[in-house]
N, C-alpha and C. Protein backbone atom coordinates (compact mmCIF):
# COMPACT_ATOMS: atom_id res chain seq x y z
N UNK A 1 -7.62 -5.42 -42.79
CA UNK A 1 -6.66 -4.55 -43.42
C UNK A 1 -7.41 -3.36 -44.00
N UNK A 2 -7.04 -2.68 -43.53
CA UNK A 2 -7.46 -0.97 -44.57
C UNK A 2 -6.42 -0.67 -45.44
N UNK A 3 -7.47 0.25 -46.39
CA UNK A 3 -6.83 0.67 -47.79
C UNK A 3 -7.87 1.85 -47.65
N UNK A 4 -6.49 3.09 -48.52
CA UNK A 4 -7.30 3.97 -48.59
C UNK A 4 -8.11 4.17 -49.82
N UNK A 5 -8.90 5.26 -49.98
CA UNK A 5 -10.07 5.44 -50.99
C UNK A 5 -8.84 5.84 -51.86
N UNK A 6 -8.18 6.67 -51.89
CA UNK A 6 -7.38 6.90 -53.26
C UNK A 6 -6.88 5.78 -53.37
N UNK A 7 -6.38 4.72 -53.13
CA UNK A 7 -5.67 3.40 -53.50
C UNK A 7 -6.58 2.41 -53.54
N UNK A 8 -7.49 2.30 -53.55
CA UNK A 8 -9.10 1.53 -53.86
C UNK A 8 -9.05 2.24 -55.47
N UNK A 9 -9.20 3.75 -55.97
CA UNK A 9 -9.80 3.91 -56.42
C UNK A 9 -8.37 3.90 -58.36
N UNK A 10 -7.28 3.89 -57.50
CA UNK A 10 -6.15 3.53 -58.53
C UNK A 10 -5.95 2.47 -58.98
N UNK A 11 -6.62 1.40 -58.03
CA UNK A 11 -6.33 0.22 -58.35
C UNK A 11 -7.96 0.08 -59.03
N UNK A 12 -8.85 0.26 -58.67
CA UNK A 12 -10.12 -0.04 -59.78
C UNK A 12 -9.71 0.67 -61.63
N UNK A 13 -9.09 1.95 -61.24
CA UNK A 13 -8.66 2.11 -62.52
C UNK A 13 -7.80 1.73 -63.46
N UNK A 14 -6.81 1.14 -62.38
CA UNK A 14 -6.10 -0.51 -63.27
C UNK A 14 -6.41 -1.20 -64.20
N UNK A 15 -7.28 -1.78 -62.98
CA UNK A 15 -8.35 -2.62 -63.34
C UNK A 15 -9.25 -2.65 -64.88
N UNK A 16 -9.82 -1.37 -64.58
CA UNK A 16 -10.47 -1.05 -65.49
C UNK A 16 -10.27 -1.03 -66.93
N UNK A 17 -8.82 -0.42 -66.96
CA UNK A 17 -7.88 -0.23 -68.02
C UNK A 17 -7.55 -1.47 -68.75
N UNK A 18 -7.64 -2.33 -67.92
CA UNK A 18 -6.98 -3.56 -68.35
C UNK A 18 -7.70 -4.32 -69.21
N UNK A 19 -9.01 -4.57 -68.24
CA UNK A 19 -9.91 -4.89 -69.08
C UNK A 19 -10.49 -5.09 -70.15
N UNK A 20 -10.54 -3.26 -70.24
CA UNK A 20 -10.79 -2.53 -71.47
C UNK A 20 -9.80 -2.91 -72.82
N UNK A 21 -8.18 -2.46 -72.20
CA UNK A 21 -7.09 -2.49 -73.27
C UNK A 21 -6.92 -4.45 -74.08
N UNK A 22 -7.60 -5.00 -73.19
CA UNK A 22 -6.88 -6.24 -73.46
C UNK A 22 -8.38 -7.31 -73.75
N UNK A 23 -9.28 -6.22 -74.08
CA UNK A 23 -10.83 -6.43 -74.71
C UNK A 23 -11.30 -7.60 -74.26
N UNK A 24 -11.48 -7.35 -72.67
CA UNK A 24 -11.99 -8.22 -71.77
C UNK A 24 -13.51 -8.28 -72.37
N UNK A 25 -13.48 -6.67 -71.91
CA UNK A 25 -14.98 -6.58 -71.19
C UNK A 25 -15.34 -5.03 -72.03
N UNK A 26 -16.29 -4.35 -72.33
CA UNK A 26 -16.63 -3.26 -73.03
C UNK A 26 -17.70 -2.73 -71.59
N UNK A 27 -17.28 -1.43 -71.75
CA UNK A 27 -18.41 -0.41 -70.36
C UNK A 27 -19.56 0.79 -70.69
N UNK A 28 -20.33 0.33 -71.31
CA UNK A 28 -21.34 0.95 -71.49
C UNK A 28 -21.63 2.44 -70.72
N UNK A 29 -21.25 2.06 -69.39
CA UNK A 29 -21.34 3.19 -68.21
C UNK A 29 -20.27 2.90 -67.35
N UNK A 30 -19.09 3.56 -68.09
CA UNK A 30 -17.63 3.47 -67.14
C UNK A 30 -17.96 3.98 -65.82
N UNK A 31 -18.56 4.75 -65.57
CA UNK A 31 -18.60 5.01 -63.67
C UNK A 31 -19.27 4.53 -63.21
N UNK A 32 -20.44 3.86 -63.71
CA UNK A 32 -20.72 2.65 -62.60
C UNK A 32 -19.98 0.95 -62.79
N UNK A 33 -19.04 1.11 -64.12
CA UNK A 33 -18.45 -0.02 -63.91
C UNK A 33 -17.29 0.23 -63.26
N UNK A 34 -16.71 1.27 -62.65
CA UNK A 34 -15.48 1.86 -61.82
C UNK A 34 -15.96 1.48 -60.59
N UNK A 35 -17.58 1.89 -60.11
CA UNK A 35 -18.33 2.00 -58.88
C UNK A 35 -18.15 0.58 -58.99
N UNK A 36 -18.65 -0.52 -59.59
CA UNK A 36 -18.81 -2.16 -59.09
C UNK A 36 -17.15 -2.44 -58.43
N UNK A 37 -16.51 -2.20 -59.49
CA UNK A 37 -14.85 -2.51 -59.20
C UNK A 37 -14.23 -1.80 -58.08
N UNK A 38 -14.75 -0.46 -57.47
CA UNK A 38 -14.25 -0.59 -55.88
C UNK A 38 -15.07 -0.94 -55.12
N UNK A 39 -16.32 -1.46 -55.19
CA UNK A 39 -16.82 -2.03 -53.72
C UNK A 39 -16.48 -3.61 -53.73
N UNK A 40 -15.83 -4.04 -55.49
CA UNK A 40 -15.18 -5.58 -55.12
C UNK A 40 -14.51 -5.15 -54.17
N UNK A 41 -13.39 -4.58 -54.77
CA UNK A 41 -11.93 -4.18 -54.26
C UNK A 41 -12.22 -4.25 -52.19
N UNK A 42 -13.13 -3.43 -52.35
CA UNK A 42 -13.05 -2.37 -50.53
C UNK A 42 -13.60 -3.72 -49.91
N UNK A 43 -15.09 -4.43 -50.86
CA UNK A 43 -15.31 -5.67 -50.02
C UNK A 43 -14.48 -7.19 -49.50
N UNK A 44 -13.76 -7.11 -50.71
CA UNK A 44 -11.97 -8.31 -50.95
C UNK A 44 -11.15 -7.89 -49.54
N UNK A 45 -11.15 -6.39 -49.26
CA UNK A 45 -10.30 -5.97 -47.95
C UNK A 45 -10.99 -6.55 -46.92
N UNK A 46 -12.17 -5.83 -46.84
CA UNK A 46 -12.98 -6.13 -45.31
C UNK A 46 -13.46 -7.81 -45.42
N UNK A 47 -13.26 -8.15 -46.15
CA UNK A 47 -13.57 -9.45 -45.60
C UNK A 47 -12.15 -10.47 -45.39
N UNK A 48 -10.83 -9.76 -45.88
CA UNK A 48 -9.41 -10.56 -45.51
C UNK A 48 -8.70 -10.18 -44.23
N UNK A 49 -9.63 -8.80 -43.70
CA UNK A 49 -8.93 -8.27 -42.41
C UNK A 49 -10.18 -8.78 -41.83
N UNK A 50 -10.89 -8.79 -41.47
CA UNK A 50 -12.25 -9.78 -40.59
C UNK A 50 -11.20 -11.48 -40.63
N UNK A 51 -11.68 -11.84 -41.89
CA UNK A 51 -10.59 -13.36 -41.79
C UNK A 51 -9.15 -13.08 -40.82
N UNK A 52 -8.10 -12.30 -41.35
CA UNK A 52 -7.25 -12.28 -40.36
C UNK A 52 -7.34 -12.08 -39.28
N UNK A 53 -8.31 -11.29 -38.39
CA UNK A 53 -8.74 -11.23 -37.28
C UNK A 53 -8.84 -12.44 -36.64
N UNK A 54 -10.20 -13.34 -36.95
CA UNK A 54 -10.56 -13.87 -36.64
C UNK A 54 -9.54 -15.68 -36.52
N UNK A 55 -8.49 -15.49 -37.64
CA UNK A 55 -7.53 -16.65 -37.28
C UNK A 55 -6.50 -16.07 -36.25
N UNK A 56 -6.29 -14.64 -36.04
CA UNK A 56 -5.41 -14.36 -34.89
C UNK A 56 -5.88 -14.75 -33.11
N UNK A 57 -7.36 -14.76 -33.54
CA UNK A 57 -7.93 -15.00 -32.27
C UNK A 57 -7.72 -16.31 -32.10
N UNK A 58 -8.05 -17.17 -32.77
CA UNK A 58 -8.14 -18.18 -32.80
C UNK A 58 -6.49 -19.17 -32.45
N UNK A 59 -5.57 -18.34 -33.22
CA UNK A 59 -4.49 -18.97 -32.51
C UNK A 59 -3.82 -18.43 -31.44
N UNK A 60 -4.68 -17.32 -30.50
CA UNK A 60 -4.45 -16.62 -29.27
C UNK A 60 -4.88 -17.71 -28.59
N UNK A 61 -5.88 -18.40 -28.88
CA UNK A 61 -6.79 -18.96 -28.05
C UNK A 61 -6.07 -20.51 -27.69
N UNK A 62 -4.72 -20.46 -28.14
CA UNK A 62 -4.61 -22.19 -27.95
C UNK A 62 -4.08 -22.40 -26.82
N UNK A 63 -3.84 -23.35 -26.22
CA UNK A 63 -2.91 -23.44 -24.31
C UNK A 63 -2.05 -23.12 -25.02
N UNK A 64 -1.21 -23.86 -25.92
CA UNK A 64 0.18 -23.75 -25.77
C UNK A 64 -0.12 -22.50 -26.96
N UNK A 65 0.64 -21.52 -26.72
CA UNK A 65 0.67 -20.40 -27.61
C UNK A 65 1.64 -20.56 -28.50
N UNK A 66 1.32 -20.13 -29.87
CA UNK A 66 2.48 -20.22 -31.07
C UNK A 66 3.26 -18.77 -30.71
N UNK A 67 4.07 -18.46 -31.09
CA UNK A 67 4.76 -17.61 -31.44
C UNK A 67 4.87 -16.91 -32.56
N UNK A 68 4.30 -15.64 -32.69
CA UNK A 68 4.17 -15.22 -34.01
C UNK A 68 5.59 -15.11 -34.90
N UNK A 69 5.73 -15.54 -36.06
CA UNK A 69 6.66 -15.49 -36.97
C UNK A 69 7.56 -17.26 -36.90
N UNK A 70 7.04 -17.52 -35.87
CA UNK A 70 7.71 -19.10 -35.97
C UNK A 70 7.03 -20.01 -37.34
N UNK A 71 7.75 -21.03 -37.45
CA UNK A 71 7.03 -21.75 -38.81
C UNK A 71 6.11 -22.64 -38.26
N UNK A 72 5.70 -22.84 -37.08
CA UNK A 72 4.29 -23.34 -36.93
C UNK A 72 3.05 -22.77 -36.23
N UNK A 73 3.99 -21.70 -36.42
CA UNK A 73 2.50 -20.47 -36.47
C UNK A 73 2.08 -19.82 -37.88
N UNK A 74 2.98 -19.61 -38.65
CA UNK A 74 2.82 -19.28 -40.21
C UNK A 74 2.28 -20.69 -40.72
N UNK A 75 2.45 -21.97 -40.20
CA UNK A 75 1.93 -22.89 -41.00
C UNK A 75 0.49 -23.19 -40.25
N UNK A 76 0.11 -23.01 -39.07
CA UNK A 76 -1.35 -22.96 -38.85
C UNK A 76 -2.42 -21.47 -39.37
N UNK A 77 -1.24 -20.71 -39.01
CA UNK A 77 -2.18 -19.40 -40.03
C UNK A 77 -2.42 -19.72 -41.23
N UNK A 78 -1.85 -20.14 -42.02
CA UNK A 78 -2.28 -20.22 -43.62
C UNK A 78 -3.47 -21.46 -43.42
N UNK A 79 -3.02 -22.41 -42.59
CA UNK A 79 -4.16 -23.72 -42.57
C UNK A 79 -5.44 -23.12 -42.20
N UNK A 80 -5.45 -22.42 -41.00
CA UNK A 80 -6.69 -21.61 -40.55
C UNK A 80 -7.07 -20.63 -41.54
N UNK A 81 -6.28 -19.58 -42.25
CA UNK A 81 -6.86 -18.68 -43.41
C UNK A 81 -7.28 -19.17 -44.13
N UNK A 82 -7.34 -20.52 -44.83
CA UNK A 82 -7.44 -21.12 -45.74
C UNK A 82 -9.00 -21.53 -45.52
N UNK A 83 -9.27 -21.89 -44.28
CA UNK A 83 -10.52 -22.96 -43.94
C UNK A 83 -11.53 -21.84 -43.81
N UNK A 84 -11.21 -20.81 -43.52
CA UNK A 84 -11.66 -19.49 -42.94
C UNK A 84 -12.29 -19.05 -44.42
N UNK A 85 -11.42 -19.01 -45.31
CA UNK A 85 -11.91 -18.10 -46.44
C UNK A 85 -12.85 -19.15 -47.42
N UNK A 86 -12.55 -20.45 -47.08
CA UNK A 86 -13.57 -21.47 -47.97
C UNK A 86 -14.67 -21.37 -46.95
N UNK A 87 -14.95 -21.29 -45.71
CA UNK A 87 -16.27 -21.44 -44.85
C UNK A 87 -16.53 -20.45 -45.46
N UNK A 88 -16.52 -18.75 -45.70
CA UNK A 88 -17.10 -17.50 -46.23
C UNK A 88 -17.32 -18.06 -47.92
N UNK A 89 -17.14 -18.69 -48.46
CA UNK A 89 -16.53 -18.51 -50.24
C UNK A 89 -16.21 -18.01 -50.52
N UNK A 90 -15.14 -17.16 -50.51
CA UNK A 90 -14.09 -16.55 -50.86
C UNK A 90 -13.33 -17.32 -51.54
């Protein structure tokens, strides 16, 4: 999944805000604690669109093909996303 840099960078400032307002966390150096909070953010993407990839292949790959949007293709996708994102630790 892609996201753009302005919506990476609204949502780190969310983030940030939140933190701050609700005296998580205190930022010594707000722009590099903005900088940590979008390469979570951008790295959380690229590694859930890699995962989704890689369970789409995977249920391309079966003889009998699921049908996307059927409920036992939504129920092996989540089983496969699931196993997918604990093999990475995620």
């Amino acid at each position: 999944m892609s996201i753009s840099e302005d919506r990476v960078s609204h949502l780190a400032h969310r983030i940030q805000d939140r933190l701050w307002k609700d005296d998580l966390a205190d930022f010594p150096d707000e722009r590099r604690s903005l900088q940590c909070i979008k390469e979570a953010i951008s790295s959380f993407f690229a590694v859930t669109g890699e995962v989704d990839a890689a369970v789409r292949r995977k249920l391309a790959s079966y003889s009998q093909s699921k049908v996307p949007g059927s409920r036992e293709y939504e129920i092996l996708y989540q089983k496969f996303y699931q196993e997918e994102m604990a093999r990475r630790k995620w």
